[in-house]
C-alpha atoms as a PDB file:
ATOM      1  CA  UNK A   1     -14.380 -22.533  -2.295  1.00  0.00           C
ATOM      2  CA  UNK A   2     -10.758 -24.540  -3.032  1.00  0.00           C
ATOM      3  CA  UNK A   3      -8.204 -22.211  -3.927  1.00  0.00           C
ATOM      4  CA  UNK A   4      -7.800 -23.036  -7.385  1.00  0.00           C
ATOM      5  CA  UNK A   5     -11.312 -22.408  -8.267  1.00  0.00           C
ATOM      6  CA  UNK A   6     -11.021 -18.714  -6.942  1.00  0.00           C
ATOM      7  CA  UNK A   7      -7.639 -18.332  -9.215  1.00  0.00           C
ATOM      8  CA  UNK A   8     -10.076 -19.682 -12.282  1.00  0.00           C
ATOM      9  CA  UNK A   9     -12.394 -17.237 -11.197  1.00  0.00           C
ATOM     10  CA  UNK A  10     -10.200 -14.273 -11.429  1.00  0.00           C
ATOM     11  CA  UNK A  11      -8.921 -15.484 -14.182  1.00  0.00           C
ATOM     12  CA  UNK A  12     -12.494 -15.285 -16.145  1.00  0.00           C
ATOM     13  CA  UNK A  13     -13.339 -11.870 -14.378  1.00  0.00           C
ATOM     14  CA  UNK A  14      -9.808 -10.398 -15.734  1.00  0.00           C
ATOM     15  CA  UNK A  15     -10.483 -12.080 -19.294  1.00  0.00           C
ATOM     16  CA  UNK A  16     -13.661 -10.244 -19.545  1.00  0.00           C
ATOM     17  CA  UNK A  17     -12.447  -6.770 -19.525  1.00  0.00           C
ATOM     18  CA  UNK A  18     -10.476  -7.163 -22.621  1.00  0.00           C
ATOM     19  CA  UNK A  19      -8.344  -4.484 -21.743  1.00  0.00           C
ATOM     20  CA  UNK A  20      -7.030  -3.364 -17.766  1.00  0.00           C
ATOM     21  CA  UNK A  21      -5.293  -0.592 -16.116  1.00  0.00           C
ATOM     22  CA  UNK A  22      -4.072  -1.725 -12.953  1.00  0.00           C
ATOM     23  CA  UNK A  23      -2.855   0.553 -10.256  1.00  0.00           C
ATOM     24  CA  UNK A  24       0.122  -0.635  -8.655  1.00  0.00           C
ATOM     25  CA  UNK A  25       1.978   0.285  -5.818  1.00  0.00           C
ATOM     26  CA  UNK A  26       4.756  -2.972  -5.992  1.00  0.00           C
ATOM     27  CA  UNK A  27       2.756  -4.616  -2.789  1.00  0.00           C
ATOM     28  CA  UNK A  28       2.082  -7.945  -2.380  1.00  0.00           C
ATOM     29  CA  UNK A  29      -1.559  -7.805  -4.069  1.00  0.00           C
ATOM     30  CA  UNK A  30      -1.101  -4.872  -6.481  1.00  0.00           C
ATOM     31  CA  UNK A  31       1.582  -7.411  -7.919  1.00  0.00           C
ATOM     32  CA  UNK A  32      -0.421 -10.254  -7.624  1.00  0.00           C
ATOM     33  CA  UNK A  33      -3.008  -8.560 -10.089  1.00  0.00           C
ATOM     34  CA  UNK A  34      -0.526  -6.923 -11.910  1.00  0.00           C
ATOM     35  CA  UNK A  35       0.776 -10.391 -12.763  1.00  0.00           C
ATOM     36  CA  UNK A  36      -2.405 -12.229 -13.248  1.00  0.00           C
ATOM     37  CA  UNK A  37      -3.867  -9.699 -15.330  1.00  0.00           C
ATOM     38  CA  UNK A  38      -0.619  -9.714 -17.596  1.00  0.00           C
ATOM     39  CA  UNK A  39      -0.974 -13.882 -17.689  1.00  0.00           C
ATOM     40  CA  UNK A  40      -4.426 -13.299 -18.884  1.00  0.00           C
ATOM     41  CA  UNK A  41      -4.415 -10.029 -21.493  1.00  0.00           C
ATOM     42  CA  UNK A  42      -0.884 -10.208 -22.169  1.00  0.00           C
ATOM     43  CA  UNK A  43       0.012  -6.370 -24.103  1.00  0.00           C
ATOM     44  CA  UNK A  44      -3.659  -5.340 -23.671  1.00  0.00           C
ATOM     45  CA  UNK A  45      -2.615  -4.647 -19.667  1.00  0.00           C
ATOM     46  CA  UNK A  46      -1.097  -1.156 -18.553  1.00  0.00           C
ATOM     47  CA  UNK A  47       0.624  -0.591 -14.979  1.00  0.00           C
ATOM     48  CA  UNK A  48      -0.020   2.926 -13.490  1.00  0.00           C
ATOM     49  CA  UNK A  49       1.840   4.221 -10.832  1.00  0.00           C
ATOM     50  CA  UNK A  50       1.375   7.219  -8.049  1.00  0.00           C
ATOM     51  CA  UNK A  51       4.261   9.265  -7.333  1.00  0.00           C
ATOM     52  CA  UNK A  52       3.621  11.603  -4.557  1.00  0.00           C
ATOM     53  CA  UNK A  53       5.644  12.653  -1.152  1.00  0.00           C
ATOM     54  CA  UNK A  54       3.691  10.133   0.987  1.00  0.00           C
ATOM     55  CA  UNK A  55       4.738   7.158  -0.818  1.00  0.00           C
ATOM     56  CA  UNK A  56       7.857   5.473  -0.306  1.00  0.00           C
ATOM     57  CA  UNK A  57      10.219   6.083  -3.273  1.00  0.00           C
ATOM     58  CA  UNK A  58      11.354   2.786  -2.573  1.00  0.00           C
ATOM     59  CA  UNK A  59       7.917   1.252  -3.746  1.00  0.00           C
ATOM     60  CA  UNK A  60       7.796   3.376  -6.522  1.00  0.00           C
ATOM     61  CA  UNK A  61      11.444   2.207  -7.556  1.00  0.00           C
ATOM     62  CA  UNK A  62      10.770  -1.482  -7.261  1.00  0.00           C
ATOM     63  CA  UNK A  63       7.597  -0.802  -9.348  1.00  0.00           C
ATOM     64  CA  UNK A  64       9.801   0.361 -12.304  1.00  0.00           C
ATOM     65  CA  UNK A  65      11.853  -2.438 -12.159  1.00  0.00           C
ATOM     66  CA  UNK A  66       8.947  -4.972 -12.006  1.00  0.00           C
ATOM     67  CA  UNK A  67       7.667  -3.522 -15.215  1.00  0.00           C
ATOM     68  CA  UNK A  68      10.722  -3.501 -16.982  1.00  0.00           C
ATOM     69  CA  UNK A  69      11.382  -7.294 -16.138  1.00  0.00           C
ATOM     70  CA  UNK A  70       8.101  -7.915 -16.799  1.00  0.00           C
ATOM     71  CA  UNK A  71       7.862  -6.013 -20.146  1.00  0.00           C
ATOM     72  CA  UNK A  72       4.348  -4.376 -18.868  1.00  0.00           C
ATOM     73  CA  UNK A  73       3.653  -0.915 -20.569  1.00  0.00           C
ATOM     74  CA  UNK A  74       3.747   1.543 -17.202  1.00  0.00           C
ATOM     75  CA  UNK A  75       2.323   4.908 -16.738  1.00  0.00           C
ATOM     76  CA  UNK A  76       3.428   7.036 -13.574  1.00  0.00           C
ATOM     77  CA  UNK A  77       1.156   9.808 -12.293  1.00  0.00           C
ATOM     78  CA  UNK A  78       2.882  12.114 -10.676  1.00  0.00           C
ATOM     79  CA  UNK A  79       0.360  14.039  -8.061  1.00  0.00           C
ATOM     80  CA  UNK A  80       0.889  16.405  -4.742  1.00  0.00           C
ATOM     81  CA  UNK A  81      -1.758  17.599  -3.160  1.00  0.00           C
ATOM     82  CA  UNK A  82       0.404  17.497  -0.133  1.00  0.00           C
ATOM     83  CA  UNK A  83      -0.700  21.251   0.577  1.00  0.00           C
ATOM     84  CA  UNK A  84      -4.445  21.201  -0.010  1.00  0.00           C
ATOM     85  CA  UNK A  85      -5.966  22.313   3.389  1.00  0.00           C
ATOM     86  CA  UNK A  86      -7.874  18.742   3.538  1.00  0.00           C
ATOM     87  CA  UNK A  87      -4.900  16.620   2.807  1.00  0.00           C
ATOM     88  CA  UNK A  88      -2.839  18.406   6.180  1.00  0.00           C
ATOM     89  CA  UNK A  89      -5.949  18.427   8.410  1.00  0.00           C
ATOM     90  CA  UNK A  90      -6.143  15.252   8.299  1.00  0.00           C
ATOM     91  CA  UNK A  91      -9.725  14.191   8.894  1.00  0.00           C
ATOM     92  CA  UNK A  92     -10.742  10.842   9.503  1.00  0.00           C
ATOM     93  CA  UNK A  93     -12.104  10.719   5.821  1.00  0.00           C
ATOM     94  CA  UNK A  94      -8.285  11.912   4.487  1.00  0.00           C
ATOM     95  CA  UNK A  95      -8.142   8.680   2.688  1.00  0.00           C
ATOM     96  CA  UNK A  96     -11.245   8.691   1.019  1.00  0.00           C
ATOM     97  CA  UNK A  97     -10.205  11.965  -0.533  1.00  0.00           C
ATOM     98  CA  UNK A  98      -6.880  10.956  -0.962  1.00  0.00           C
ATOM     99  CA  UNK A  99      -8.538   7.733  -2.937  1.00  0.00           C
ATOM    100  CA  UNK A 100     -10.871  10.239  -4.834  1.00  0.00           C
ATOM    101  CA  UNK A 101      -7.893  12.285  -6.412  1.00  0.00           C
ATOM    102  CA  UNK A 102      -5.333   9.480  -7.111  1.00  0.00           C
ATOM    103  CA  UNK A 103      -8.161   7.483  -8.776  1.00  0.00           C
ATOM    104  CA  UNK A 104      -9.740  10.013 -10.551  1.00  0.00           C
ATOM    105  CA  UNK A 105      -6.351  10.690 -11.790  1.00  0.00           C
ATOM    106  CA  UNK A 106      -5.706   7.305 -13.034  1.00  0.00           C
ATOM    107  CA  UNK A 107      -9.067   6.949 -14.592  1.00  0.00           C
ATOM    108  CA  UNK A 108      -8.534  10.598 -16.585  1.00  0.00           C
ATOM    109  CA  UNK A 109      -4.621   9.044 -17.598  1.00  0.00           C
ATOM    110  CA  UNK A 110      -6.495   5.324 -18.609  1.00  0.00           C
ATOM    111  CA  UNK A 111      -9.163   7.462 -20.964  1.00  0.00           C
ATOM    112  CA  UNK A 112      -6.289   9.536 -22.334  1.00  0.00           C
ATOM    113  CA  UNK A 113      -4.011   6.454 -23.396  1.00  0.00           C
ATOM    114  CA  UNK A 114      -6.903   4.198 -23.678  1.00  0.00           C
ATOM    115  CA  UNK A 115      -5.529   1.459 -21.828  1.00  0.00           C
ATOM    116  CA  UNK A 116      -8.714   0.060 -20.143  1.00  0.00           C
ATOM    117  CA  UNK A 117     -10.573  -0.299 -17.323  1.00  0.00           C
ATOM    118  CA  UNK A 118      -8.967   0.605 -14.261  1.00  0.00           C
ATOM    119  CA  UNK A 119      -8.691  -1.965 -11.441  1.00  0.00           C
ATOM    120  CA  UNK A 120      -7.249  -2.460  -8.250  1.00  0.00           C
ATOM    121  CA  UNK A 121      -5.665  -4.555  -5.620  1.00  0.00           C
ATOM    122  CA  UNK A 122      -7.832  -4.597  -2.467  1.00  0.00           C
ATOM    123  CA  UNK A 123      -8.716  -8.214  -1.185  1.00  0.00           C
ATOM    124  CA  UNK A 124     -11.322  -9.275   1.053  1.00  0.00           C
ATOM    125  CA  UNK A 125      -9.361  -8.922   4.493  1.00  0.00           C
ATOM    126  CA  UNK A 126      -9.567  -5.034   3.272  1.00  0.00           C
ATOM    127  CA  UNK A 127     -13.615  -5.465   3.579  1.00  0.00           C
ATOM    128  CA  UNK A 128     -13.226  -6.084   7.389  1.00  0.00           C
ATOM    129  CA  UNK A 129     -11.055  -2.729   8.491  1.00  0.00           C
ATOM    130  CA  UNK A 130     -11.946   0.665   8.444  1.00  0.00           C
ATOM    131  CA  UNK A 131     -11.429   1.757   4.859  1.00  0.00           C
ATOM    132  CA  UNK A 132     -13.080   4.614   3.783  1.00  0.00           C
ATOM    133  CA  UNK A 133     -10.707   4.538   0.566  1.00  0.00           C
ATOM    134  CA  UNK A 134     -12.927   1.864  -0.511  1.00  0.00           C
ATOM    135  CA  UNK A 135     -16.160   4.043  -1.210  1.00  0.00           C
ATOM    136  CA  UNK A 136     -14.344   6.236  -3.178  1.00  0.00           C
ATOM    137  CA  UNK A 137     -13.396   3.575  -5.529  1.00  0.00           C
ATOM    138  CA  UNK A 138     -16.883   2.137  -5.654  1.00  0.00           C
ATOM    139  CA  UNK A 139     -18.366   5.587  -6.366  1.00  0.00           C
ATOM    140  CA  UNK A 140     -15.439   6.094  -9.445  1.00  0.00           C
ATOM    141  CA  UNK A 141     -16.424   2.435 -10.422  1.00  0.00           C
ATOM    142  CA  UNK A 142     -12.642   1.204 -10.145  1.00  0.00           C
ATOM    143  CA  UNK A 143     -13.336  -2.729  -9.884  1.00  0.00           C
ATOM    144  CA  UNK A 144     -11.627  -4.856  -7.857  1.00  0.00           C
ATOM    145  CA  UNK A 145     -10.986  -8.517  -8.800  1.00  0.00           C
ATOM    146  CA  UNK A 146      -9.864  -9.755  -6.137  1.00  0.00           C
ATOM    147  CA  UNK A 147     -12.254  -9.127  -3.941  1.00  0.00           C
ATOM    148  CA  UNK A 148     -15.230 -10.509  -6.623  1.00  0.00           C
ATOM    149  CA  UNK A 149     -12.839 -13.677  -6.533  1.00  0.00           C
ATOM    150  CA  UNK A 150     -12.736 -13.970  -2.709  1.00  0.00           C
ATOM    151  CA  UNK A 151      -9.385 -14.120  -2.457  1.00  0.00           C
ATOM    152  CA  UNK A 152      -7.693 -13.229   1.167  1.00  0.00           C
ATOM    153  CA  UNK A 153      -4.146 -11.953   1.788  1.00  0.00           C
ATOM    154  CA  UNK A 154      -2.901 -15.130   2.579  1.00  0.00           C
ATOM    155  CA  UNK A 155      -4.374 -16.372  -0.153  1.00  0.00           C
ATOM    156  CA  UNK A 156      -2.847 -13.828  -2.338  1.00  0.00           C
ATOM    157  CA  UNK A 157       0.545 -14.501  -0.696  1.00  0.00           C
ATOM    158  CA  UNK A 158       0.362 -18.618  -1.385  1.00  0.00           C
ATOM    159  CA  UNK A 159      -0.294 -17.752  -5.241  1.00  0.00           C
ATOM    160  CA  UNK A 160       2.212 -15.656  -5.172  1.00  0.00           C
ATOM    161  CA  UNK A 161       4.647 -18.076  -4.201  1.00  0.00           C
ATOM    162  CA  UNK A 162       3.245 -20.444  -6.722  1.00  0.00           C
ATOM    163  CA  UNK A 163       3.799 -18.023  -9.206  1.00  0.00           C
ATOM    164  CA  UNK A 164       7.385 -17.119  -8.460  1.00  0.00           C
ATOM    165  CA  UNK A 165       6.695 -13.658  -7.272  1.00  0.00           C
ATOM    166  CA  UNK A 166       9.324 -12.158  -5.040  1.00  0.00           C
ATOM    167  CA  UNK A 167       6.661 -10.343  -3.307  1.00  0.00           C
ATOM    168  CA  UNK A 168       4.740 -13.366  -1.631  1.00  0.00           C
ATOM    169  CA  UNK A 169       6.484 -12.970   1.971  1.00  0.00           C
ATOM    170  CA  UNK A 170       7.177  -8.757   1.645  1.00  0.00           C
ATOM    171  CA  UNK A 171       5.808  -6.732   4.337  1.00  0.00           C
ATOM    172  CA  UNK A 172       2.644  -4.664   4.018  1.00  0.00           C
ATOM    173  CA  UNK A 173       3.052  -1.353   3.478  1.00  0.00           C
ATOM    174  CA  UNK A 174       1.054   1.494   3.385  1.00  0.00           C
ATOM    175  CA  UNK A 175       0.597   5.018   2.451  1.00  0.00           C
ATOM    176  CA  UNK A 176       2.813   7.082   4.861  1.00  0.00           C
ATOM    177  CA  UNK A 177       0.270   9.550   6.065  1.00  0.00           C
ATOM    178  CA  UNK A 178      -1.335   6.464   7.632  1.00  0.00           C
ATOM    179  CA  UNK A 179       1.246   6.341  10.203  1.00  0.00           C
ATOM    180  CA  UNK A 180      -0.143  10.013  11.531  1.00  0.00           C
ATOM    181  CA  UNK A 181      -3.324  10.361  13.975  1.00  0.00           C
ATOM    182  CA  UNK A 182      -6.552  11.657  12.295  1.00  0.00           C
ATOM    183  CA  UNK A 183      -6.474  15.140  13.424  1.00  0.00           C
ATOM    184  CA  UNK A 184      -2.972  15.553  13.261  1.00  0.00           C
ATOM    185  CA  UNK A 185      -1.599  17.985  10.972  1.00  0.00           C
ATOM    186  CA  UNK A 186       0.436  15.780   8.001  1.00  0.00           C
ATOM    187  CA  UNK A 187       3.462  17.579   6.620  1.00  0.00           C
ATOM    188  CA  UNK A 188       5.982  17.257   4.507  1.00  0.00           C
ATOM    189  CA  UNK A 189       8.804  16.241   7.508  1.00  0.00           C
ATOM    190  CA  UNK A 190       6.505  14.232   9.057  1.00  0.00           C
ATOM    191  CA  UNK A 191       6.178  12.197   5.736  1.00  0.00           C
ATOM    192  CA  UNK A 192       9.860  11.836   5.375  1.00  0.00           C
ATOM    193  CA  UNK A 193      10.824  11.427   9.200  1.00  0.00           C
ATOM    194  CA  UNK A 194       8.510   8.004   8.845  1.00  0.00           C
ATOM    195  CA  UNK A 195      10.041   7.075   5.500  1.00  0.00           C
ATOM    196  CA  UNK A 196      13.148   7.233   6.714  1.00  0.00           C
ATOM    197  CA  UNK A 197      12.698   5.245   9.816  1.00  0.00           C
ATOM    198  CA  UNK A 198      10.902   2.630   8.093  1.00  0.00           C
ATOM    199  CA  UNK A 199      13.399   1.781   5.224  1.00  0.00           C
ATOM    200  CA  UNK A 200      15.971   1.962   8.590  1.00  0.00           C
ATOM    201  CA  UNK A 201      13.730  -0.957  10.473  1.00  0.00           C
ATOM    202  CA  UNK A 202      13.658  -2.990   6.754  1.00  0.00           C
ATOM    203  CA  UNK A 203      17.516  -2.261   6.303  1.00  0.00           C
ATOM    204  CA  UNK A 204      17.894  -3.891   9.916  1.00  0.00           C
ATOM    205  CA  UNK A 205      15.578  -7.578   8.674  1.00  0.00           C
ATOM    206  CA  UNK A 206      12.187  -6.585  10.347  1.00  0.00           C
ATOM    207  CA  UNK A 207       9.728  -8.463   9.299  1.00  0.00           C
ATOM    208  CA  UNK A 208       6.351  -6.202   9.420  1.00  0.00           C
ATOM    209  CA  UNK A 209       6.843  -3.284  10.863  1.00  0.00           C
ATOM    210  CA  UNK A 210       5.156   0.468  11.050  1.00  0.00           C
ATOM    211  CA  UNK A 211       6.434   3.801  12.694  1.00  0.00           C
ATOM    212  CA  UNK A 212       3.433   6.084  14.537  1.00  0.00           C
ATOM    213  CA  UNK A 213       3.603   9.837  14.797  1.00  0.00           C
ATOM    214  CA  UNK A 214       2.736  11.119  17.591  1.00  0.00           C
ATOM    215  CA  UNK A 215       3.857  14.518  18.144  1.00  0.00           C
ATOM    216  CA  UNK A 216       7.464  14.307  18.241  1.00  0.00           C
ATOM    217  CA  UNK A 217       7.216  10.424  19.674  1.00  0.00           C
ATOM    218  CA  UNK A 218       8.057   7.744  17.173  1.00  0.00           C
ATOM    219  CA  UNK A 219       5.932   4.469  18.533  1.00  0.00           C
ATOM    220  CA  UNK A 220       7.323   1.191  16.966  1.00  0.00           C
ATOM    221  CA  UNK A 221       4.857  -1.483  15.960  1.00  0.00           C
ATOM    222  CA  UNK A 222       6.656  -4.871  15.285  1.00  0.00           C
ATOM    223  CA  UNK A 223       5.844  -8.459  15.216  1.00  0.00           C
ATOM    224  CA  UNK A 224       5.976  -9.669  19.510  1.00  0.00           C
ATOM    225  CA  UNK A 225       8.539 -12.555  18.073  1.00  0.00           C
ATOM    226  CA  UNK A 226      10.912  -9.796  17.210  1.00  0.00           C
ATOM    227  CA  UNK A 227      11.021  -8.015  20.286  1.00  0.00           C
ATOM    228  CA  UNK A 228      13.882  -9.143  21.453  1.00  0.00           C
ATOM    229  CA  UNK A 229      15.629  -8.308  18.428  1.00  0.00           C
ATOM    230  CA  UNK A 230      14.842  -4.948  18.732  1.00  0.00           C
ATOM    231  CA  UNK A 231      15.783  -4.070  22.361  1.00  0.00           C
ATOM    232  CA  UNK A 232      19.471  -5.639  21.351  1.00  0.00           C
ATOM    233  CA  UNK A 233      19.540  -2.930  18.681  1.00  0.00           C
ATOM    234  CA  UNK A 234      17.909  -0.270  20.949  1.00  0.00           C
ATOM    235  CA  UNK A 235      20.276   2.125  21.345  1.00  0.00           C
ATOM    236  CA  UNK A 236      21.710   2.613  17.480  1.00  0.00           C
ATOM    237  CA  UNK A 237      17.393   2.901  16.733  1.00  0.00           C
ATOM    238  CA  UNK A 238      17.196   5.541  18.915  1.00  0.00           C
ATOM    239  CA  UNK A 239      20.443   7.433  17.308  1.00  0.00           C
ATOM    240  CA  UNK A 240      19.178   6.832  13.881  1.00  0.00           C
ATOM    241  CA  UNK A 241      15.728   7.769  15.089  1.00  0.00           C
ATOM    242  CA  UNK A 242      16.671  10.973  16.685  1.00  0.00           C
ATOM    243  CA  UNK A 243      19.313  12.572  13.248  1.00  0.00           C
ATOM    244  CA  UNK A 244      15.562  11.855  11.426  1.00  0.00           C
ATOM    245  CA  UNK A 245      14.175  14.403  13.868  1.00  0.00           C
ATOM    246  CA  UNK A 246      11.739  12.502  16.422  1.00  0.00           C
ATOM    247  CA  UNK A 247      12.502  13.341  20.568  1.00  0.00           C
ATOM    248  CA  UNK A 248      11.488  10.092  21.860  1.00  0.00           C
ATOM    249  CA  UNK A 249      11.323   6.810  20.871  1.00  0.00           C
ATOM    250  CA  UNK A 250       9.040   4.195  22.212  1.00  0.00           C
ATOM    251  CA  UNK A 251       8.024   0.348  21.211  1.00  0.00           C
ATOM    252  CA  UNK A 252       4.519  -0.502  21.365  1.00  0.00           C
ATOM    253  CA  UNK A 253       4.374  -3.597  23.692  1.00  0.00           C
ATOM    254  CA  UNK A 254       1.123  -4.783  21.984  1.00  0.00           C
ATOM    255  CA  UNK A 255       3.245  -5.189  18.824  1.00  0.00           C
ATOM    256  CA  UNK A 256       1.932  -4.522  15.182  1.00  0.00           C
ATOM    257  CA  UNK A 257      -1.703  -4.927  13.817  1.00  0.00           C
ATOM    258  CA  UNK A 258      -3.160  -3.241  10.690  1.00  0.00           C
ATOM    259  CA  UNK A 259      -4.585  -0.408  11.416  1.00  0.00           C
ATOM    260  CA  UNK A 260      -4.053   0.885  14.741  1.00  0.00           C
ATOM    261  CA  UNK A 261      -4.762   4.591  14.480  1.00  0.00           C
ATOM    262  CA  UNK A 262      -7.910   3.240  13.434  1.00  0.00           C
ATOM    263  CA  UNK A 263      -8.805   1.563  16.741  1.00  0.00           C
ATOM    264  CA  UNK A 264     -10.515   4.387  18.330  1.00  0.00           C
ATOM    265  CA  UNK A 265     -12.861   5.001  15.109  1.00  0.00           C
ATOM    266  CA  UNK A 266     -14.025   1.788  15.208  1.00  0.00           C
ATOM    267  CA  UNK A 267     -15.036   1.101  18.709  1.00  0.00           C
END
């Protein structure tokens, strides 16, 4: 299927809710949506927002601004269950409960200011990792478009483009307790020791880019073409590195791939 006719196809899927609630993190394909849906409904499309310690204020804070440009109505849900035993064991299922709240949460705010169905960003690359996030939005019936369209990231990234969107060539992010091992208790410093390292590797021009706990070892995943670029900077990475509280610092020679901790789960 050509490109075009998966945009139309959106396009008809977004036009037949009437009225959407799109949860948006300021990522490439939350904005995508967000932007497409807006096209499509015009005022009849609300923004909603999660504000909680493991997401980067910095995505939160370019979500603002992208709805104030934009002049789409936006919500923020403000949610921490940052101490809930679940949340800092850290099972291998942590993101299908983490899914389960922030959802649920969304879908309570969406009834409240009757803004619509809620939708969401995943595309169809997110059909091929481990995701258990996903059956929690099936079960709360959150649709998402852009998977019933077909659309890939790359996809997603060359309509972007077309559409002007800032956000065609940013990096993926994630949630940050995705950068800790299943198993591993999540805290609060952990959280913030990998946000802070993070916005250091974007301040410094990475490209794509994600900082692993392990224990008190920081392992860097970054694109093999930027290698290089990293070992010149070594030695001010591993100053920075060290004030945000990690011991050692090491980069991961395979370089970065979505998903990692995920690896051993999946075999």
């Amino acid at each position: 299927m050509s490109l075009e006719s998966k945009l139309e196809r959106l396009n008809i899927r977004l036009e037949s809710f009437k009225s959407v609630t799109v949860a948006y993190s300021s990522g490439v394909d939350s904005t995508f949506l967000l932007k497409a849906a807006h096209s499509v409904l015009q005022d009849n499309v609300t923004a909603i927002t999660a504000v909680s310690s493991f997401i980067p204020e910095r995505e939160v804070n370019e979500a603002k601004e992208f709805c104030k440009k934009e002049g789409i109505k936006h919500i923020i849900a403000e949610m921490d269950f940052s101490n809930t035993d679940w949340f800092k064991k850290n099972p291998a299922d942590r993101c299908y409960l983490c899914k389960r709240e922030i959802f649920a949460k969304f879908i309570q705010l969406a009834q409240k200011n009757n803004t619509g169905q809620v939708i969401e960003g995943s595309n169809i690359d997110d059909t091929k990792d481990y995701r258990p996030g996903m059956k929690a939005i099936g079960e709360l019936d959150v649709k998402s478009p852009l998977i019933e369209a077909g659309l890939t990231k790359d996809e997603i990234r060359i309509l972007s483009k077309k559409m002007g969107l800032e956000t065609h060539d940013k990096p993926s992010f994630a949630c940050l307790a995705s950068r800790i091992p299943y198993g591993d208790e999540i805290t609060a410093k952990k959280l913030k020791m990998v946000e802070k390292a993070e916005e250091f590797l974007l301040q410094a021009g990475f490209k794509q880019f994600r900082v692993r706990v392990h224990g008190d070892i920081a392992r860097i995943e970054i694109l093999p073409f930027e290698f290089e670029k990293l070992l010149e900077i070594r030695n001010v990475i591993v100053t920075k590195f060290k004030e945000y509280g990690f011991k050692y610092i090491a980069m991961d020679i395979e370089g970065y791939r979505t998903g990692s901790l995920n690896e051993g789960i999946m075999r």
